[in-house]
Protein backbone atom coordinates (compact mmCIF):
# COMPACT_ATOMS: atom_id res chain seq x y z
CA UNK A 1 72.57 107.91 100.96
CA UNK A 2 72.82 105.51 103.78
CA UNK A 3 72.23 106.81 107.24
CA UNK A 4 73.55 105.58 110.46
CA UNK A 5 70.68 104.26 111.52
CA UNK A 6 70.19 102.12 108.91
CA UNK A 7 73.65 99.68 109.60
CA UNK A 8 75.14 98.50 112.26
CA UNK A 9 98.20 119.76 91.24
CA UNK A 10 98.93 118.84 92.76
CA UNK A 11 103.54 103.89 94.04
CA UNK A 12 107.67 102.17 94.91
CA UNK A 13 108.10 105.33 97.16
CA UNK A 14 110.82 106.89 98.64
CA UNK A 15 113.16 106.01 101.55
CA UNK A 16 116.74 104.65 101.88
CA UNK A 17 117.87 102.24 104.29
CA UNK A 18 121.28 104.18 104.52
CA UNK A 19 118.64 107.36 105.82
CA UNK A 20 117.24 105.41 108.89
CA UNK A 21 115.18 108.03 110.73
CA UNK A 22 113.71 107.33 114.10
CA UNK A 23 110.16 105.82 113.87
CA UNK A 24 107.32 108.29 115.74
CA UNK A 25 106.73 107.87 119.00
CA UNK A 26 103.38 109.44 120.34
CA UNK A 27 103.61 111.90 122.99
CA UNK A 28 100.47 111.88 124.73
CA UNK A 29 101.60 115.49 126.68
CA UNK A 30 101.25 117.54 122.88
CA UNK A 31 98.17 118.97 122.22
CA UNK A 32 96.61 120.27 118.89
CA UNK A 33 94.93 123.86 118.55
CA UNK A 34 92.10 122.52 118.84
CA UNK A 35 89.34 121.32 120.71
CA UNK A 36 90.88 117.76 120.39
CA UNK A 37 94.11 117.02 122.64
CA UNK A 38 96.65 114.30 120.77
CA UNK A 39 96.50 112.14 124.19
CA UNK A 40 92.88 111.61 123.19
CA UNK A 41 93.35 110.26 119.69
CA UNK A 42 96.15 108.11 121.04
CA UNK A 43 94.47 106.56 123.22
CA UNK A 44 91.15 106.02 120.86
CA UNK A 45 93.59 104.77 118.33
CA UNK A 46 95.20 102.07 120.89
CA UNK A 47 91.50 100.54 121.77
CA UNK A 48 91.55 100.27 118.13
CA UNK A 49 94.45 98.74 116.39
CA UNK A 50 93.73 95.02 116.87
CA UNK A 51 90.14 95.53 115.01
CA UNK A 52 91.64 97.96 112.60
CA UNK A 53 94.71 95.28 112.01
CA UNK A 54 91.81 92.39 111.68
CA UNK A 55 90.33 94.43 109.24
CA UNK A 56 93.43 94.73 106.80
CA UNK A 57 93.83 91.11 106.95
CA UNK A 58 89.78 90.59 105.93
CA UNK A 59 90.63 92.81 103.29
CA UNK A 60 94.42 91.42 102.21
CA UNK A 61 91.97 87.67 101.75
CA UNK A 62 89.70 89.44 99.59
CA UNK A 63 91.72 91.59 97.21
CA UNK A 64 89.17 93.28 94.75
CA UNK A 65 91.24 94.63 91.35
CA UNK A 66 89.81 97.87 89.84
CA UNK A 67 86.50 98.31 89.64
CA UNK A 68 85.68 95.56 91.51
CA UNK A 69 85.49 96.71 95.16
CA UNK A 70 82.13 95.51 95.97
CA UNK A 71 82.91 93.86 98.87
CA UNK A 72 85.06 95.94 100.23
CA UNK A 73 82.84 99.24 99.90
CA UNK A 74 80.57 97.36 101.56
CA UNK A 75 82.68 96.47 104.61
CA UNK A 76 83.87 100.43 104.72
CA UNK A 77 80.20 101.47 104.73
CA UNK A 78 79.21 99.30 107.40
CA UNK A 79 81.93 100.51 109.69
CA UNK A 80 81.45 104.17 108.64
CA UNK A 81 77.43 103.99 109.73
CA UNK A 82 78.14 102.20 112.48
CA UNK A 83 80.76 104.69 113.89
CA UNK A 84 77.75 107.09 112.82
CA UNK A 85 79.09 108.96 110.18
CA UNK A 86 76.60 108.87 106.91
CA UNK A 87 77.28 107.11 104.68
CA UNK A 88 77.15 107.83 100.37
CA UNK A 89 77.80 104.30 98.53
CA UNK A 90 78.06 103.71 95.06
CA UNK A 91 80.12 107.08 93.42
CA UNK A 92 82.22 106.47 90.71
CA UNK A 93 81.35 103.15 90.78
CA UNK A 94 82.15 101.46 94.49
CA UNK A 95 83.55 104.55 96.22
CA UNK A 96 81.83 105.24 99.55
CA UNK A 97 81.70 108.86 101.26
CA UNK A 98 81.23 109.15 104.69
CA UNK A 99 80.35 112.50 106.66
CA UNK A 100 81.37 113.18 109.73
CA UNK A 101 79.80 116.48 111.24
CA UNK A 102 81.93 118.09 114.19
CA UNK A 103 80.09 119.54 117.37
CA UNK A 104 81.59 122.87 116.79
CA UNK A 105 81.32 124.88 113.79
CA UNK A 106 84.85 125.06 111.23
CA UNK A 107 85.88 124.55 108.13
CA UNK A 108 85.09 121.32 105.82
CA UNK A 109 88.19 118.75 105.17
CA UNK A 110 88.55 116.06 103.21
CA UNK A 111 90.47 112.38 103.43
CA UNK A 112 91.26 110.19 100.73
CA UNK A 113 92.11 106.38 101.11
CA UNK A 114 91.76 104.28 97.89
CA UNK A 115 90.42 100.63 98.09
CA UNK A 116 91.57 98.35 95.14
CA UNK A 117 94.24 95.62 94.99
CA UNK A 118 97.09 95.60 92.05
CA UNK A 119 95.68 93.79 89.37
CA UNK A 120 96.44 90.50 87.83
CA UNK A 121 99.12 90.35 85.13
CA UNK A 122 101.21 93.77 87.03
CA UNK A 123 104.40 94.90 85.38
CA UNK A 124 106.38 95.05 88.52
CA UNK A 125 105.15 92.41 90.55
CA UNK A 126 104.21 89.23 88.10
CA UNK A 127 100.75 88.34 90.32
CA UNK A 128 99.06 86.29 88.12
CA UNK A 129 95.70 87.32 90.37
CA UNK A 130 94.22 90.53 91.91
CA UNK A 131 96.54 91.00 95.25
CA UNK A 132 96.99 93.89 97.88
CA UNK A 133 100.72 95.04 97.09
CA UNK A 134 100.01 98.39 97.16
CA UNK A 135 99.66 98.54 100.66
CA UNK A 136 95.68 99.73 100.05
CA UNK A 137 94.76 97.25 102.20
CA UNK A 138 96.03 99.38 104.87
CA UNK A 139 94.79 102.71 103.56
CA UNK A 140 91.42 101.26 103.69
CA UNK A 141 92.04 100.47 107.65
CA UNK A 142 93.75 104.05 108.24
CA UNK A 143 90.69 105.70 106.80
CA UNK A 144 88.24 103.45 108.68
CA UNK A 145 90.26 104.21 111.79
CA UNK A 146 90.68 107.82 111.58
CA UNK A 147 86.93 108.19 111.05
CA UNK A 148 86.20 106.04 113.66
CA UNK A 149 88.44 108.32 116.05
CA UNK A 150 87.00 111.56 115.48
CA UNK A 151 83.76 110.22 115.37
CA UNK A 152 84.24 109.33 118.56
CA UNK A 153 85.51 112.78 119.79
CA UNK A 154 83.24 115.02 117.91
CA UNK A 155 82.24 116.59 120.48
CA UNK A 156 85.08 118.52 120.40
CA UNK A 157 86.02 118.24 116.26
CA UNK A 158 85.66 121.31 115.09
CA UNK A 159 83.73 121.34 111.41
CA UNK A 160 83.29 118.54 108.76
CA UNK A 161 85.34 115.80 107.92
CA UNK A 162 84.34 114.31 104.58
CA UNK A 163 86.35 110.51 103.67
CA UNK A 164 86.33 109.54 99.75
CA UNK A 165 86.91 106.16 99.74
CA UNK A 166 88.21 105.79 96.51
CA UNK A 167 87.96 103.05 93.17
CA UNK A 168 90.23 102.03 90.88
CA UNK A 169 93.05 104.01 91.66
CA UNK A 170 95.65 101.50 89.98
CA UNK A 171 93.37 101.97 86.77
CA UNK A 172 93.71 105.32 87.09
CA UNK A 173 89.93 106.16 86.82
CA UNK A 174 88.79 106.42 90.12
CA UNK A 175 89.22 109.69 91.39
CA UNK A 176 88.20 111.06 88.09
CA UNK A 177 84.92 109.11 88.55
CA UNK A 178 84.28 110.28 91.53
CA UNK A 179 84.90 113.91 90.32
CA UNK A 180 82.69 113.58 87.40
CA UNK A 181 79.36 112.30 89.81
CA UNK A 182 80.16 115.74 91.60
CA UNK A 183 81.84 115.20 94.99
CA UNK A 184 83.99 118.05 94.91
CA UNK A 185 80.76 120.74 94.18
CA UNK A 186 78.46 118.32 96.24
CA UNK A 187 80.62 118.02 99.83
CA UNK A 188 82.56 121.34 99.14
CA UNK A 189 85.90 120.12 100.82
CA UNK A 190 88.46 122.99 101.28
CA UNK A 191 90.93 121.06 100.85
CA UNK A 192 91.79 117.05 100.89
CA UNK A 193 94.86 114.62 102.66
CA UNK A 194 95.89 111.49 101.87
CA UNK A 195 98.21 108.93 103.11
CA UNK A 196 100.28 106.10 101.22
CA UNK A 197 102.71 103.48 102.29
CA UNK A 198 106.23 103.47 101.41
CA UNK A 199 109.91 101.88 102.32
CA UNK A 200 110.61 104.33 105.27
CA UNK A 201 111.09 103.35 108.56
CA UNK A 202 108.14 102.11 110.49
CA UNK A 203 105.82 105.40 111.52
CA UNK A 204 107.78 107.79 109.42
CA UNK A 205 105.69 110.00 107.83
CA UNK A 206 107.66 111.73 104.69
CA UNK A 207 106.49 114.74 102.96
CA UNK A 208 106.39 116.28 99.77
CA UNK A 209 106.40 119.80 99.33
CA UNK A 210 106.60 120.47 96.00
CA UNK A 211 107.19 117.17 94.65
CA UNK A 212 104.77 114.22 94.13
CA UNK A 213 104.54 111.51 91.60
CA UNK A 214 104.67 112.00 87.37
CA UNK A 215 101.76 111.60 85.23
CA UNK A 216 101.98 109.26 82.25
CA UNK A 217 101.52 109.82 78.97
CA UNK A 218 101.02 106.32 75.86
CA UNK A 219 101.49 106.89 72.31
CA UNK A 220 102.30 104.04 69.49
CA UNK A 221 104.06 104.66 66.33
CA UNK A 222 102.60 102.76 63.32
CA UNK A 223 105.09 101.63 60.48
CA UNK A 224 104.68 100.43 57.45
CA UNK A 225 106.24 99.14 54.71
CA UNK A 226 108.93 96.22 53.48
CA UNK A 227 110.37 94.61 57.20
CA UNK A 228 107.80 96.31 59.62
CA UNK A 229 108.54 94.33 62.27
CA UNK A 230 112.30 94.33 62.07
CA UNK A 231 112.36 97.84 61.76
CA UNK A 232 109.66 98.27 64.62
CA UNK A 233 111.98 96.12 66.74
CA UNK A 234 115.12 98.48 66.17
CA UNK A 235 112.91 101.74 66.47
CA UNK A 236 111.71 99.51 70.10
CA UNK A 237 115.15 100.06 71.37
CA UNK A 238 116.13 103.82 70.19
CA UNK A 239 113.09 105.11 72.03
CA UNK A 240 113.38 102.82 74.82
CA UNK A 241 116.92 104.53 74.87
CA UNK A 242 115.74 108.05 75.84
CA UNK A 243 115.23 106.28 78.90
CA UNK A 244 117.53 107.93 82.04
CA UNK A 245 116.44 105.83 85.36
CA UNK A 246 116.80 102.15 85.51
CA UNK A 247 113.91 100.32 86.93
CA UNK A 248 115.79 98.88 90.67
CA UNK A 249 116.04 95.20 90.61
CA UNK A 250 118.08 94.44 94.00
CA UNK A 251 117.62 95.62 97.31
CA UNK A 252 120.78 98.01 96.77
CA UNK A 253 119.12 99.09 94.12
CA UNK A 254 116.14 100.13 95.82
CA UNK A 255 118.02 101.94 98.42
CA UNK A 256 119.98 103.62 96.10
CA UNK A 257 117.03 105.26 94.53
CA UNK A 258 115.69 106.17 97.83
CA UNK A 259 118.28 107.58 98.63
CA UNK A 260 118.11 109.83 95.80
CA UNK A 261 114.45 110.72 95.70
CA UNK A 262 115.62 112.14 99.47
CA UNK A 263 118.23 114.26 97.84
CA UNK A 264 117.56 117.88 96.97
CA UNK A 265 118.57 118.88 93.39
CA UNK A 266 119.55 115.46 93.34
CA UNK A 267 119.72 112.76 89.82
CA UNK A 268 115.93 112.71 89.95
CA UNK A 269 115.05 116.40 89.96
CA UNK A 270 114.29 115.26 86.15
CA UNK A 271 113.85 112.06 84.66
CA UNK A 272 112.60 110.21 81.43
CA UNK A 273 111.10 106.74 82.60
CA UNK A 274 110.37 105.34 79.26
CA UNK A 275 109.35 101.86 78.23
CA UNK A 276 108.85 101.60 73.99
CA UNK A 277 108.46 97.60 72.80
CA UNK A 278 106.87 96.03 69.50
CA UNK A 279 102.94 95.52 69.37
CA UNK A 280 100.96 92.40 68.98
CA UNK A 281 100.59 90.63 65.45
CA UNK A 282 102.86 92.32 63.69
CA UNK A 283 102.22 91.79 59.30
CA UNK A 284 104.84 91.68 56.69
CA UNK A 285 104.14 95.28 56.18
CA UNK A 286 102.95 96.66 59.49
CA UNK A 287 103.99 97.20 62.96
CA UNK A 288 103.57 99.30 65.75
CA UNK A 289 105.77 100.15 68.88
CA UNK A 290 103.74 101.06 72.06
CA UNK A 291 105.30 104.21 74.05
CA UNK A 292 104.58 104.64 77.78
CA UNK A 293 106.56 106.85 79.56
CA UNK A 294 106.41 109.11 83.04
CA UNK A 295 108.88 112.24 83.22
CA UNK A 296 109.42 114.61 85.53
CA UNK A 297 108.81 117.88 85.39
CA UNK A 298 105.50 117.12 83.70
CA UNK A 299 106.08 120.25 81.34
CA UNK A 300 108.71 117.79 79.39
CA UNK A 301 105.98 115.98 77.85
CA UNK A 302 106.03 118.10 75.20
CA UNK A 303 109.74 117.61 74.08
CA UNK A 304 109.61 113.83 75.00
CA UNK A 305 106.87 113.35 72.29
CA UNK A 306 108.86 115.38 69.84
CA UNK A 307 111.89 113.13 70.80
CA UNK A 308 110.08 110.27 69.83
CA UNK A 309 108.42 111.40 66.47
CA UNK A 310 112.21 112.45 65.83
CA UNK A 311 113.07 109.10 66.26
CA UNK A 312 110.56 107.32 63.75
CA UNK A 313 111.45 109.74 61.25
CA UNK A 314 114.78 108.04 60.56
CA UNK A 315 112.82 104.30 60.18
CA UNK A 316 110.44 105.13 57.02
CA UNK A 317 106.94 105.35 56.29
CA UNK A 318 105.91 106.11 60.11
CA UNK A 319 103.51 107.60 61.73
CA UNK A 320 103.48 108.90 65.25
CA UNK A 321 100.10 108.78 67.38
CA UNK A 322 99.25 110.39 70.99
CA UNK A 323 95.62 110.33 71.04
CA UNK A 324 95.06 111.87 74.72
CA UNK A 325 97.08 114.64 77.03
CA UNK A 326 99.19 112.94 79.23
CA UNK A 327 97.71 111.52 82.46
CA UNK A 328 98.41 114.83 84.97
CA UNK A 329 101.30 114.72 87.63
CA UNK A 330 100.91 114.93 91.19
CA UNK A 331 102.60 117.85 92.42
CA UNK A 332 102.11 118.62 96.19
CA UNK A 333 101.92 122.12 97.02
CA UNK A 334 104.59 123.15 99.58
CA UNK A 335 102.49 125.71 102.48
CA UNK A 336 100.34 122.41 103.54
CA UNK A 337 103.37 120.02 102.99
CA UNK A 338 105.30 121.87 105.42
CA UNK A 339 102.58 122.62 108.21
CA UNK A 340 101.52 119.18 108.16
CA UNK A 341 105.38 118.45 109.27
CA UNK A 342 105.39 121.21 111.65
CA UNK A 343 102.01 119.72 113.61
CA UNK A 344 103.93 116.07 113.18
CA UNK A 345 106.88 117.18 115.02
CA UNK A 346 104.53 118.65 117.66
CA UNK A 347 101.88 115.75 118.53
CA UNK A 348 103.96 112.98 117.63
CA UNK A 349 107.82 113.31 117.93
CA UNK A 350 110.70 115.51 116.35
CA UNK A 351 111.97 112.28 114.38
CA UNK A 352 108.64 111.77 113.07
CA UNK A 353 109.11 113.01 109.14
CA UNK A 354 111.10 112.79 106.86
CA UNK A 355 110.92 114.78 103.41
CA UNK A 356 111.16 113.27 99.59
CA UNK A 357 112.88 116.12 97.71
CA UNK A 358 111.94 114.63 94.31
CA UNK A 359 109.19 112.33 92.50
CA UNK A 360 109.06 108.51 92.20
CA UNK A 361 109.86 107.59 88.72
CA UNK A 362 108.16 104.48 88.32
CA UNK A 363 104.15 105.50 90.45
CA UNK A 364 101.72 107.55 89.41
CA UNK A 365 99.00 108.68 91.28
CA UNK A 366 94.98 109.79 90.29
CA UNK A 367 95.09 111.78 93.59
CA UNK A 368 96.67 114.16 91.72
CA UNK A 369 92.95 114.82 89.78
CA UNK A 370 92.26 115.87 93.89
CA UNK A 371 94.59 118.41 94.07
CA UNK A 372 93.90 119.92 90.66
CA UNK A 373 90.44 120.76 92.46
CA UNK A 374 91.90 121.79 96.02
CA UNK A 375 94.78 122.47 97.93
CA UNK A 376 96.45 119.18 100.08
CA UNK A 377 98.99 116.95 101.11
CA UNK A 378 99.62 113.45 100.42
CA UNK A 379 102.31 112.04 102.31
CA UNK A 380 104.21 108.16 102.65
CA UNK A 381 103.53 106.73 105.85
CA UNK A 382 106.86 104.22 106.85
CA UNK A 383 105.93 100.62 107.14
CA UNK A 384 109.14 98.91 106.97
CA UNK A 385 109.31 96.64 109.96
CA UNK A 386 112.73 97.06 112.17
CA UNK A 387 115.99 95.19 110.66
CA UNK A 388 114.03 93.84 107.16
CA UNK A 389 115.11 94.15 103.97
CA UNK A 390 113.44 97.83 102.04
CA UNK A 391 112.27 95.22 99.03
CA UNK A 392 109.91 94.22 102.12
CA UNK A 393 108.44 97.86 102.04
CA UNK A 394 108.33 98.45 98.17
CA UNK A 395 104.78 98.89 96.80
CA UNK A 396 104.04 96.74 94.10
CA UNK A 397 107.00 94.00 94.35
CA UNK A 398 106.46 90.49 95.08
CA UNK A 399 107.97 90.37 98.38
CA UNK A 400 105.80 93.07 99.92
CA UNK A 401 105.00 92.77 103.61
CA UNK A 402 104.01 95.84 105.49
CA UNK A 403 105.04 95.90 109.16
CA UNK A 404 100.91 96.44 109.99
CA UNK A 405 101.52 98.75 113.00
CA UNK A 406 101.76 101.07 110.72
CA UNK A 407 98.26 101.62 110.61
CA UNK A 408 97.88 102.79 114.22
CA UNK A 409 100.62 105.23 113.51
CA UNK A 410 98.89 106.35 110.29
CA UNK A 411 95.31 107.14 112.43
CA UNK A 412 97.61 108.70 114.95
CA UNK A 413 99.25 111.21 112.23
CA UNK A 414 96.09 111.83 110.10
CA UNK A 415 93.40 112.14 113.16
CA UNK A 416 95.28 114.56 114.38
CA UNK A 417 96.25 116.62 111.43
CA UNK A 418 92.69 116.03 110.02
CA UNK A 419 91.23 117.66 113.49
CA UNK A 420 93.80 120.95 113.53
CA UNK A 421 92.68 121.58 109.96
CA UNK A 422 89.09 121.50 110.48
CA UNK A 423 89.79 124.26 113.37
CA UNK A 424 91.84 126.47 111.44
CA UNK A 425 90.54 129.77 110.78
């Protein structure tokens, strides 16, 4: 534990350009029921956005893949003792917790903001290197900030606000790292909030009650036999066929799907994302084919992997391996979803949400290991800049580039929220 003394159920995401919504604008006359008026985390957040924006960039120079966010969780402590918060480094590998203790008694709440860059060698966006196109770069700097907000009003913050800085999110293995070294038992949050970019308009903040992002589940099929590899290549493309969602390769494309996960009982309200393609060093007798696929609702894992041991059957001497349960979906629950759009419309503008009626095909998420434990929210904060193109805005392509005053809006939202939910009774 480092003290302040010692340092100075349950990611492209959603929006369409063809469902423009109005970016927030702050109104500094709403207050919270709380101790804590909006006005005063406004105006804590504006002193702050040009260190908070140098402190994206510091961390955009120095991506850090999975598992390797040394530096960074170094740079998060520092600025989480220094705001005097204290400060746990080191759980689950590099994630940092830091505790910030209200001047009135309430209830204990916890943030989220995970640290790592996309790895080298990505699917999506061909980065050769460890790079921030995630947009956790800015997560990072939202966390940092809201922390650094209420610490400066806690005086009047109500409770405990506890921030897991997270690991190896893109790896999938941080939150459950963190979980297994005890955080949940050890800081007793009562529930947790998290925050993620995504192609809405700048300062839009879209919810998702009752929706989320799929788990994934990876299974191979080993064949054997005269022509392995032939066969394995044909058996490829009849799994790969159960498929129903194209990945988006334009900019209409993008929009399109946007569009749809904004639609309710719309073409994504299920889905079968499936990728299926022939294993390395295949033999004149053996071959595999690698399965991963995301679905949505999560319960059709169990048909999915039934659809593709029907499959092999009809390709020989094959046999059909799943070796773990499917990585968990996230699935937001809907009462917090919806209050945390009610207190948005309130402190920060009308126009100031939007909702995503169904889940990302092509993202998962380990926050959903979170909300397994507690109840939550985990919204898509807007960072497409005015009059660019959505691909801009996409997590994970190449041509990512955040409009970076999204993170004052994001500190805005979440201080705010983060302070009501500490005082709620």
């Amino acid at each position: 534990m480092i003290r302040p003394e010692s340092l100075t159920r349950r990611a492209v995401i959603g929006g369409a350009a063809a469902a423009v919504v109005a970016a927030a604008s702050p109104s500094a006359a709403n207050a919270a029921p709380c101790g804590i008026r909006q006005r005063q985390i406004d105006a804590a957040t504006e002193d702050l956005e040009p260190a908070l924006i140098a402190l994206r960039r510091d961390l955009h120079a120095n991506p850090e893949g999975p598992g390797e966010e040394e530096r960074t969780a170094a740079l998060v402590a520092e600025h989480l003792a220094a705001a005097g918060l204290t400060v746990h480094p080191g759980i689950g590998g590099h994630g940092v917790v830091g505790v910030l203790e209200g001047g009135r008694p309430g209830r204990t709440v916890a943030y989220r903001a995970d640290m790592d860059a996309v790895p080298g060698a990505d699917p999506v966006s061909g980065n050769p290197a460890a790079e921030h196109l995630c947009g956790h770069d800015l997560h990072t700097a939202i966390g940092v900030g809201v922390a650094q907000v209420l610490a400066g009003l806690r005086r009047e913050l109500s409770g405990t606000v506890v921030f897991f800085f997270q690991p190896a999110e893109e790896s999938l293995k941080g939150a459950r790292a963190m979980i297994a070294e005890g955080v949940m038992e050890r800081f007793a949050p009562e529930e947790i909030h998290g925050l993620h970019c995504g192609p809405f308009p700048l300062g839009v903040v879209a919810l998702t009650p009752g929706s989320g992002l799929p788990g994934q589940d990876r299974g191979r099929v080993v064949l054997t036999g005269a022509d392995a590899a032939g066969r394995a290549e044909r058996l490829a493309a009849d799994i790969g066929a159960l498929n129903t969602v194209p990945f988006p390769e334009t900019s209409d494309d993008v929009a399109r799907l946007m569009a749809d996960v904004q639609t309710p009982d719309g073409p994504l309200a299920e889905f079968i994302f499936m990728r299926a393609f022939p294993g390395e060093d295949p033999t004149e007798d053996r071959a595999t084919v690698e399965v991963v696929y995301r679905c949505w609702p999560e319960e059709r894992h169990t048909e999915i992997r039934e659809a593709v041991g029907a499959a092999a059957a009809g390709y020989g001497d094959a046999e059909v391996e799943f070796p773990t349960d499917p990585f968990p979906a996230m699935v937001c629950p809907e009462r917090e979803a919806h209050a945390l759009g009610r207190h948005l419309r309130r402190a920060t503008g009308r126009d100031s949400t939007a909702v995503m009626h169904a889940a990302f095909p092509f993202n998962g998420e380990d926050y959903a290991l979170f909300l397994d434990e507690v109840p939550g929210t985990f919204s898509f904060l807007g960072v497409l800049r005015p009059g660019a193109d959505i691909v801009t805005a996409a997590p994970h392509f190449p041509t990512f580039d955040p409009d970076e005053r999204a993170i004052g809006h994001g500190v805005r939202a979440m201080a705010g929220w983060l302070a009501v939910r500490t005082a709620r009774r």
